[in-house]
PDB file of N, CA and C in Angstrom:
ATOM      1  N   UNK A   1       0.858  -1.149   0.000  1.00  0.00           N
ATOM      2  CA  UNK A   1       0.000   0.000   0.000  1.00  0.00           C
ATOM      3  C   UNK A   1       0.911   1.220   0.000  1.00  0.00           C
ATOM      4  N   UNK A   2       0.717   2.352  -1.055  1.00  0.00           N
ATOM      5  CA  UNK A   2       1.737   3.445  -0.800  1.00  0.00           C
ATOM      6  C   UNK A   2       0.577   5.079  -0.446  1.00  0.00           C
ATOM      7  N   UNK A   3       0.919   5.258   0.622  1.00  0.00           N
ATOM      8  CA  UNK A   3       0.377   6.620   0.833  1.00  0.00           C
ATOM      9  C   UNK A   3       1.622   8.046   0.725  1.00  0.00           C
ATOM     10  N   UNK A   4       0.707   8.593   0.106  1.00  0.00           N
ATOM     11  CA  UNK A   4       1.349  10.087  -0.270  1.00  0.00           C
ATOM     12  C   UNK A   4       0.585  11.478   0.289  1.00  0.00           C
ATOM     13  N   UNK A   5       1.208  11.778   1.522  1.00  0.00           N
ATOM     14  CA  UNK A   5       0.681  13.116   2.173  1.00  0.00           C
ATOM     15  C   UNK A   5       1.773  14.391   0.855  1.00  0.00           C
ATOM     16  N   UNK A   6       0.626  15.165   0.702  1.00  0.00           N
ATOM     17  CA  UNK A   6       1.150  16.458   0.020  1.00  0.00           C
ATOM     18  C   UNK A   6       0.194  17.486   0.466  1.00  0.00           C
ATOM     19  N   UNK A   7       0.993  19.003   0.289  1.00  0.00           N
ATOM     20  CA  UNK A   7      -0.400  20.344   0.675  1.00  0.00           C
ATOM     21  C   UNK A   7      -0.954  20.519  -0.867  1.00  0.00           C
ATOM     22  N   UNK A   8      -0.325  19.805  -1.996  1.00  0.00           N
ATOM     23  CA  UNK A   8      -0.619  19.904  -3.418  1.00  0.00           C
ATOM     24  C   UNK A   8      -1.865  19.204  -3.647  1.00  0.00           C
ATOM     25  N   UNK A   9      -2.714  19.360  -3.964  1.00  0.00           N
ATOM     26  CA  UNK A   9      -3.955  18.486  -4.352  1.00  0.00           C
ATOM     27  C   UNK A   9      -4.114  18.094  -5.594  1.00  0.00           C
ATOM     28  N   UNK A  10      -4.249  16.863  -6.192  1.00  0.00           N
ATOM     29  CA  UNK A  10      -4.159  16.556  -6.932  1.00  0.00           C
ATOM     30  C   UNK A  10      -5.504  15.722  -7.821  1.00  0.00           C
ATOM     31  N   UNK A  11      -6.069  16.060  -8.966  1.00  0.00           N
ATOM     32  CA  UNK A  11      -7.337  15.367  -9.532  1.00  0.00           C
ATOM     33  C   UNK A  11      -7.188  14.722 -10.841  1.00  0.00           C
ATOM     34  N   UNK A  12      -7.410  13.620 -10.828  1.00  0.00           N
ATOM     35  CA  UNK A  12      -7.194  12.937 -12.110  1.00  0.00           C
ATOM     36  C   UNK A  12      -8.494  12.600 -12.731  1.00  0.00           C
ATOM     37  N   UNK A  13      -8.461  12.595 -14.079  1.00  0.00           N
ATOM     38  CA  UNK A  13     -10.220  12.266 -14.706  1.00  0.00           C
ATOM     39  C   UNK A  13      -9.938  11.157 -15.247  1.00  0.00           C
ATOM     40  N   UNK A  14      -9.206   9.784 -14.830  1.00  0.00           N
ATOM     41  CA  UNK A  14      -9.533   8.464 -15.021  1.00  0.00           C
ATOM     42  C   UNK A  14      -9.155   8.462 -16.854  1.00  0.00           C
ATOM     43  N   UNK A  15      -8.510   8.948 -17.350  1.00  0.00           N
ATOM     44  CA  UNK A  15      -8.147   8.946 -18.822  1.00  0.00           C
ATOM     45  C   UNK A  15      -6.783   8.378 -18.891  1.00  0.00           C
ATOM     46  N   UNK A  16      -6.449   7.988 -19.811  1.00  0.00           N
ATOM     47  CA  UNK A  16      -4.658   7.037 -19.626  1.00  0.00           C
ATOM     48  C   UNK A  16      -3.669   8.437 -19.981  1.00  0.00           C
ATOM     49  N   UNK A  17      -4.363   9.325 -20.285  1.00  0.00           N
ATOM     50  CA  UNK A  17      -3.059  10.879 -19.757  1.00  0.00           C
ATOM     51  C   UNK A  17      -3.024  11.009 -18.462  1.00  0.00           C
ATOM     52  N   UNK A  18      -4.323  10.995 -17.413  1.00  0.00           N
ATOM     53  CA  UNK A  18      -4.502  11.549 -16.528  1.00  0.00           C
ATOM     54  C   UNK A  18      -4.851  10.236 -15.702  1.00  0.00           C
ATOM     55  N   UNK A  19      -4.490   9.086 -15.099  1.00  0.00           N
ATOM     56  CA  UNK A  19      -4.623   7.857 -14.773  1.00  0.00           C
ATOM     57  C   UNK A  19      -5.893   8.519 -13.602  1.00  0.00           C
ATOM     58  N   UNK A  20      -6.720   7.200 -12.733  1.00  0.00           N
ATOM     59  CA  UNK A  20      -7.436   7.270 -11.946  1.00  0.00           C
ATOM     60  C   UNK A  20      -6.416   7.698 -10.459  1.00  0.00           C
ATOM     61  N   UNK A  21      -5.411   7.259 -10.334  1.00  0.00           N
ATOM     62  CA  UNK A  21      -4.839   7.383  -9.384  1.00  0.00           C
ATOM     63  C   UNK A  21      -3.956   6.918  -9.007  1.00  0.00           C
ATOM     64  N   UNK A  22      -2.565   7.787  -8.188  1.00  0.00           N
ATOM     65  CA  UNK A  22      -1.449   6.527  -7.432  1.00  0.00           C
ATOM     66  C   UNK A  22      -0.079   7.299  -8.329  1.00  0.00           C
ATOM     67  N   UNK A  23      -0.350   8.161  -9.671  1.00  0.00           N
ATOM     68  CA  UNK A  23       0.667   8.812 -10.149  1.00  0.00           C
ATOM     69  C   UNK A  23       1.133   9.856  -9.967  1.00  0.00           C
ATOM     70  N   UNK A  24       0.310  10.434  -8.893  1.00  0.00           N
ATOM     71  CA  UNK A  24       0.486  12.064  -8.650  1.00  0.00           C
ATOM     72  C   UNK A  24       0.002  12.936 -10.083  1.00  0.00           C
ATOM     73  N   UNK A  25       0.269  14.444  -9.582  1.00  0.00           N
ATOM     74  CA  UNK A  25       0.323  15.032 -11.108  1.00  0.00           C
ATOM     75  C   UNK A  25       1.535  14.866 -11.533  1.00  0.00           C
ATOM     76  N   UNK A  26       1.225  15.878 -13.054  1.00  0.00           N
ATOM     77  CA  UNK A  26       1.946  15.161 -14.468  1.00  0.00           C
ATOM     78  C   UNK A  26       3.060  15.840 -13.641  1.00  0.00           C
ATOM     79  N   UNK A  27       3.569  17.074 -13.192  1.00  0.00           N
ATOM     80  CA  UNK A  27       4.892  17.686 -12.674  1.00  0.00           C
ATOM     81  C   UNK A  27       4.884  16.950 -11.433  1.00  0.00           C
ATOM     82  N   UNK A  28       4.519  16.515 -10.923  1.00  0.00           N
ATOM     83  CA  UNK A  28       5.261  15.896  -9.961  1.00  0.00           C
ATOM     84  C   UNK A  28       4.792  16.834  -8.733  1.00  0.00           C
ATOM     85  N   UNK A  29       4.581  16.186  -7.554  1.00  0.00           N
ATOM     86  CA  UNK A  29       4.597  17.536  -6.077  1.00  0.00           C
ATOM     87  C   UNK A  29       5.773  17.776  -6.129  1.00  0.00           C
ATOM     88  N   UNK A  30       5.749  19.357  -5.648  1.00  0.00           N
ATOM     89  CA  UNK A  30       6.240  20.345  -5.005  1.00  0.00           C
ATOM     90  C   UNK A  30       7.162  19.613  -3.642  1.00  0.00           C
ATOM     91  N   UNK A  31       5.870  18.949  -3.013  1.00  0.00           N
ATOM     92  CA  UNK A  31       6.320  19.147  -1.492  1.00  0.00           C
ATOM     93  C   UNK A  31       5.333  17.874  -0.971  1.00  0.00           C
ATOM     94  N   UNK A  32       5.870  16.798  -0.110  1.00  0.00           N
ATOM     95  CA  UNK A  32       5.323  15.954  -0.142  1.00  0.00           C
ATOM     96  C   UNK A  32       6.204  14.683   0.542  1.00  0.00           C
ATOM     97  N   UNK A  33       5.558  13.652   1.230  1.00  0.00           N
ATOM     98  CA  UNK A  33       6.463  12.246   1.299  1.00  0.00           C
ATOM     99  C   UNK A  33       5.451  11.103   0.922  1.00  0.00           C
ATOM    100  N   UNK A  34       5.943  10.313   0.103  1.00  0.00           N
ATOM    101  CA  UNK A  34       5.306   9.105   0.239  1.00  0.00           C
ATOM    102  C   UNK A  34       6.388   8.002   1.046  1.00  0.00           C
ATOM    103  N   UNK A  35       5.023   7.132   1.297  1.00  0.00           N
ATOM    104  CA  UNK A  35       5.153   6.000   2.408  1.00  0.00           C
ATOM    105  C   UNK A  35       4.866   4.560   1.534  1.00  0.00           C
ATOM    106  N   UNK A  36       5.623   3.835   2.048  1.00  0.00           N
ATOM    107  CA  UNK A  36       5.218   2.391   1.592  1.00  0.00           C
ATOM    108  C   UNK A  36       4.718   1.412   2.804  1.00  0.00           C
ATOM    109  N   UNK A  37       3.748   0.516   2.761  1.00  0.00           N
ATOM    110  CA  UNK A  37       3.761  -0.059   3.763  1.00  0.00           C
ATOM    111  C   UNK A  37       3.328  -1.521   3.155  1.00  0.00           C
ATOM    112  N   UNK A  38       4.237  -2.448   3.644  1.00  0.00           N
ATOM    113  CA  UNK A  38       4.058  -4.226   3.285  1.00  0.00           C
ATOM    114  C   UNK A  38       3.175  -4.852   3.786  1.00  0.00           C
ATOM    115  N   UNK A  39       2.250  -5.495   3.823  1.00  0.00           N
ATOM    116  CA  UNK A  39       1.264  -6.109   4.525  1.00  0.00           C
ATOM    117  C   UNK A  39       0.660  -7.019   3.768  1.00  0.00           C
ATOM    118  N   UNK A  40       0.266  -8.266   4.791  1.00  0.00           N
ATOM    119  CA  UNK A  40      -0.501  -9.676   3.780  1.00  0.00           C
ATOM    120  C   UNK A  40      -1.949  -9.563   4.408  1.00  0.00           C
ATOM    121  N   UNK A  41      -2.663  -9.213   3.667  1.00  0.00           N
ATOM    122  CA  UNK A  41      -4.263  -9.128   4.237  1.00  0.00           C
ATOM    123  C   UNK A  41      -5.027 -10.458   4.451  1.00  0.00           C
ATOM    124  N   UNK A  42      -5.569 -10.771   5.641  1.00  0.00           N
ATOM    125  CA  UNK A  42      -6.474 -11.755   6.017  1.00  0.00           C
ATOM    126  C   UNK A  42      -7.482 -12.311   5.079  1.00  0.00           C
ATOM    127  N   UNK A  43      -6.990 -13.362   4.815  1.00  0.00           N
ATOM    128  CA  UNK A  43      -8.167 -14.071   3.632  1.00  0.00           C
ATOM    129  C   UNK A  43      -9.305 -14.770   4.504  1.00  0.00           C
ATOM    130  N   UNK A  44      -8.925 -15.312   5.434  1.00  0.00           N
ATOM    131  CA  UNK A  44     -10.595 -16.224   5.927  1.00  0.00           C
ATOM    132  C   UNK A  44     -11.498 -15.559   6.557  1.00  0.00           C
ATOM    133  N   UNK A  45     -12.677 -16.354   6.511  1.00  0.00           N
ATOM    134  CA  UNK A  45     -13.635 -16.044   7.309  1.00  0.00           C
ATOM    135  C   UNK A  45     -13.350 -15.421   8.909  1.00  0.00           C
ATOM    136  N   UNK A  46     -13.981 -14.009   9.043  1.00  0.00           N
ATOM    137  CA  UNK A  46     -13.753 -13.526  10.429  1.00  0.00           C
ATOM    138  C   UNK A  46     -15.311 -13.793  10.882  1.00  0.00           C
ATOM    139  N   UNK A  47     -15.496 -14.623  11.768  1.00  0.00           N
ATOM    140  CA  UNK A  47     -16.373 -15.772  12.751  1.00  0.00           C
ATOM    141  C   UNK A  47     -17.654 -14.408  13.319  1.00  0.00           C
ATOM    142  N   UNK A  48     -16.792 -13.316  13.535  1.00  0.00           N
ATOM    143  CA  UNK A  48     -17.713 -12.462  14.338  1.00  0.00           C
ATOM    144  C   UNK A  48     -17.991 -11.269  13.489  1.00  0.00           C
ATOM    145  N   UNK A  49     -17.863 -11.399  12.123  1.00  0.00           N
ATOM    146  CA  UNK A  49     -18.432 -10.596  11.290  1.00  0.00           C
ATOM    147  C   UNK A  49     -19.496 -10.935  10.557  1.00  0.00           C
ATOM    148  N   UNK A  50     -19.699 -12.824  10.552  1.00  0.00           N
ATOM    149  CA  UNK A  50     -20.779 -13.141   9.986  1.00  0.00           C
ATOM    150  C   UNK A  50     -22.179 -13.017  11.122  1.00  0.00           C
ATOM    151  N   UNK A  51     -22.600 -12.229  10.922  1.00  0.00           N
ATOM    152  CA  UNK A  51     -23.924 -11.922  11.665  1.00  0.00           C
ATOM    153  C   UNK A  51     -24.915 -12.684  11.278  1.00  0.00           C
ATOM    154  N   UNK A  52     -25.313 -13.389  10.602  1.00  0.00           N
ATOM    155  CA  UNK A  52     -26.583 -13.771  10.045  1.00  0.00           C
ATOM    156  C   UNK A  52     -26.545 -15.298   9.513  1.00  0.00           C
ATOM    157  N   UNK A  53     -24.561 -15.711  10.317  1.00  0.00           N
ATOM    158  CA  UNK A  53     -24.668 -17.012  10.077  1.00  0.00           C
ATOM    159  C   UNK A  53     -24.764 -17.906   9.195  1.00  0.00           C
ATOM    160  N   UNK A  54     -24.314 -17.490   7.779  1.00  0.00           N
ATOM    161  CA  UNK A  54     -24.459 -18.137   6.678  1.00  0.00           C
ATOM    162  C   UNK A  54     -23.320 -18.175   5.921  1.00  0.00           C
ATOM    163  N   UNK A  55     -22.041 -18.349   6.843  1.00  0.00           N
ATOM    164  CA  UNK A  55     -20.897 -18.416   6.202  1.00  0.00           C
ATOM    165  C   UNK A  55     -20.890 -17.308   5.216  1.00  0.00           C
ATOM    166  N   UNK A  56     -21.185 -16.308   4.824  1.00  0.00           N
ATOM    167  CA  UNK A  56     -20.909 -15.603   4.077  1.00  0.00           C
ATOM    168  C   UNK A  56     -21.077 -14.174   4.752  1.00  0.00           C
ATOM    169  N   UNK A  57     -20.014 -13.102   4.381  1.00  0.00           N
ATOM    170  CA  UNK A  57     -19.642 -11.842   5.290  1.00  0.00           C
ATOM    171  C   UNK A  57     -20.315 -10.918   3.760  1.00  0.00           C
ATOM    172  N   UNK A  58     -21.272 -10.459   4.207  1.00  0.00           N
ATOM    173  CA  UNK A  58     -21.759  -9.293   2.886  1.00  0.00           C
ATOM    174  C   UNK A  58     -22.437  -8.232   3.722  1.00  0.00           C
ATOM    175  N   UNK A  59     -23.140  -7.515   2.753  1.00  0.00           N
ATOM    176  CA  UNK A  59     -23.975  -6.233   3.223  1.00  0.00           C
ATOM    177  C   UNK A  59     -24.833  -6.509   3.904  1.00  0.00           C
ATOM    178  N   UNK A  60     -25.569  -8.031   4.280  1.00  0.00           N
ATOM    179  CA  UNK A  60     -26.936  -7.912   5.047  1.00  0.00           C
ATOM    180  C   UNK A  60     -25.933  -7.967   6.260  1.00  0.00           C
ATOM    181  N   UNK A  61     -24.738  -8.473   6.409  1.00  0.00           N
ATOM    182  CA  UNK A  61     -24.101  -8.794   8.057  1.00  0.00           C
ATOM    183  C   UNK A  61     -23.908  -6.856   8.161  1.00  0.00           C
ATOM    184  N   UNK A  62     -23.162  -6.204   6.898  1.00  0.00           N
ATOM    185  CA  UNK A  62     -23.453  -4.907   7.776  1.00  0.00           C
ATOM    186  C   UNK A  62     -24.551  -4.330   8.080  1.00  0.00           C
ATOM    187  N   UNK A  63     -25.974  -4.571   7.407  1.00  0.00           N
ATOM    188  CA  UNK A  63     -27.553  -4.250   7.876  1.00  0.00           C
ATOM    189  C   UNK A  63     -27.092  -4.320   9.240  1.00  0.00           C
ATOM    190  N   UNK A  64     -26.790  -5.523   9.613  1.00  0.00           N
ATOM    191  CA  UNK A  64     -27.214  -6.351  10.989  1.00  0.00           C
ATOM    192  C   UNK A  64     -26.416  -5.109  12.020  1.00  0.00           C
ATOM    193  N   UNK A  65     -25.045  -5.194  11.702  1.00  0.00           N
ATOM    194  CA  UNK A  65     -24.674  -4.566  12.459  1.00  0.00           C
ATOM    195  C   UNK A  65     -24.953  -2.834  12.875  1.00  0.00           C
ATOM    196  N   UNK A  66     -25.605  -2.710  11.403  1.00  0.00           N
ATOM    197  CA  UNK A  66     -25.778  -1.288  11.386  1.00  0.00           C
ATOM    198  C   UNK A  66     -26.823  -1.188  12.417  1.00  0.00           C
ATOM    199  N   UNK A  67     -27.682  -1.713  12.463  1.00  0.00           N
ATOM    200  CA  UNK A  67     -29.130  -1.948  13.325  1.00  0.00           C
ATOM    201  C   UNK A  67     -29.009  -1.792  14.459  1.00  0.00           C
ATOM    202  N   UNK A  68     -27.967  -2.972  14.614  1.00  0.00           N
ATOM    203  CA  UNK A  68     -27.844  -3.441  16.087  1.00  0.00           C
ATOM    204  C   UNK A  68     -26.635  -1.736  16.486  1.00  0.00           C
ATOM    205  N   UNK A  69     -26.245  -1.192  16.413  1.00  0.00           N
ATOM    206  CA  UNK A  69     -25.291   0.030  16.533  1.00  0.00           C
ATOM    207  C   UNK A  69     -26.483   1.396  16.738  1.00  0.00           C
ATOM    208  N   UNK A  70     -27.426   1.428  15.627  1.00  0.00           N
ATOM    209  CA  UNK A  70     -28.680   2.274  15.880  1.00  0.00           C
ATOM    210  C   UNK A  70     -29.409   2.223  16.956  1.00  0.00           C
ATOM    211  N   UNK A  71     -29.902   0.625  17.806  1.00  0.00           N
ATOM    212  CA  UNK A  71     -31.141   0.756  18.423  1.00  0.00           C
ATOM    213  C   UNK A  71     -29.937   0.011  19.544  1.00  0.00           C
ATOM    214  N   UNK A  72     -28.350   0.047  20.021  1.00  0.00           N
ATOM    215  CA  UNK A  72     -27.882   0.126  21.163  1.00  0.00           C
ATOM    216  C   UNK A  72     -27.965   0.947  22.255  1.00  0.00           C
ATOM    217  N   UNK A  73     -28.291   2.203  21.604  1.00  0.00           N
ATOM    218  CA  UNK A  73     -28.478   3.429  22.403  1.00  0.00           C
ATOM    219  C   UNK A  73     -27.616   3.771  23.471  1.00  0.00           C
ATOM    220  N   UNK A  74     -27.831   4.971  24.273  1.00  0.00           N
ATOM    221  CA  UNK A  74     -26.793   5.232  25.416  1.00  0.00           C
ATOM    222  C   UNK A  74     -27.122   4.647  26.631  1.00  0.00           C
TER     223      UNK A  74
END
Protein backbone atom coordinates (compact mmCIF):
# COMPACT_ATOMS: atom_id res chain seq x y z
CA UNK A 1 0.00 0.00 0.00
CA UNK A 2 1.74 3.45 -0.80
CA UNK A 3 0.38 6.62 0.83
CA UNK A 4 1.35 10.09 -0.27
CA UNK A 5 0.68 13.12 2.17
CA UNK A 6 1.15 16.46 0.02
CA UNK A 7 -0.40 20.34 0.67
CA UNK A 8 -0.62 19.90 -3.42
CA UNK A 9 -3.95 18.49 -4.35
CA UNK A 10 -4.16 16.56 -6.93
CA UNK A 11 -7.34 15.37 -9.53
CA UNK A 12 -7.19 12.94 -12.11
CA UNK A 13 -10.22 12.27 -14.71
CA UNK A 14 -9.53 8.46 -15.02
CA UNK A 15 -8.15 8.95 -18.82
CA UNK A 16 -4.66 7.04 -19.63
CA UNK A 17 -3.06 10.88 -19.76
CA UNK A 18 -4.50 11.55 -16.53
CA UNK A 19 -4.62 7.86 -14.77
CA UNK A 20 -7.44 7.27 -11.95
CA UNK A 21 -4.84 7.38 -9.38
CA UNK A 22 -1.45 6.53 -7.43
CA UNK A 23 0.67 8.81 -10.15
CA UNK A 24 0.49 12.06 -8.65
CA UNK A 25 0.32 15.03 -11.11
CA UNK A 26 1.95 15.16 -14.47
CA UNK A 27 4.89 17.69 -12.67
CA UNK A 28 5.26 15.90 -9.96
CA UNK A 29 4.60 17.54 -6.08
CA UNK A 30 6.24 20.35 -5.00
CA UNK A 31 6.32 19.15 -1.49
CA UNK A 32 5.32 15.95 -0.14
CA UNK A 33 6.46 12.25 1.30
CA UNK A 34 5.31 9.10 0.24
CA UNK A 35 5.15 6.00 2.41
CA UNK A 36 5.22 2.39 1.59
CA UNK A 37 3.76 -0.06 3.76
CA UNK A 38 4.06 -4.23 3.28
CA UNK A 39 1.26 -6.11 4.53
CA UNK A 40 -0.50 -9.68 3.78
CA UNK A 41 -4.26 -9.13 4.24
CA UNK A 42 -6.47 -11.76 6.02
CA UNK A 43 -8.17 -14.07 3.63
CA UNK A 44 -10.59 -16.22 5.93
CA UNK A 45 -13.63 -16.04 7.31
CA UNK A 46 -13.75 -13.53 10.43
CA UNK A 47 -16.37 -15.77 12.75
CA UNK A 48 -17.71 -12.46 14.34
CA UNK A 49 -18.43 -10.60 11.29
CA UNK A 50 -20.78 -13.14 9.99
CA UNK A 51 -23.92 -11.92 11.66
CA UNK A 52 -26.58 -13.77 10.04
CA UNK A 53 -24.67 -17.01 10.08
CA UNK A 54 -24.46 -18.14 6.68
CA UNK A 55 -20.90 -18.42 6.20
CA UNK A 56 -20.91 -15.60 4.08
CA UNK A 57 -19.64 -11.84 5.29
CA UNK A 58 -21.76 -9.29 2.89
CA UNK A 59 -23.97 -6.23 3.22
CA UNK A 60 -26.94 -7.91 5.05
CA UNK A 61 -24.10 -8.79 8.06
CA UNK A 62 -23.45 -4.91 7.78
CA UNK A 63 -27.55 -4.25 7.88
CA UNK A 64 -27.21 -6.35 10.99
CA UNK A 65 -24.67 -4.57 12.46
CA UNK A 66 -25.78 -1.29 11.39
CA UNK A 67 -29.13 -1.95 13.32
CA UNK A 68 -27.84 -3.44 16.09
CA UNK A 69 -25.29 0.03 16.53
CA UNK A 70 -28.68 2.27 15.88
CA UNK A 71 -31.14 0.76 18.42
CA UNK A 72 -27.88 0.13 21.16
CA UNK A 73 -28.48 3.43 22.40
CA UNK A 74 -26.79 5.23 25.42
Amino acid sequence: MRITLSKQKWIGSGSAAAPAGGSGPVGGYNIGETEDYYFIPKTGLNPSADLDLNWVVNFFDFAIMADQWLTSGP
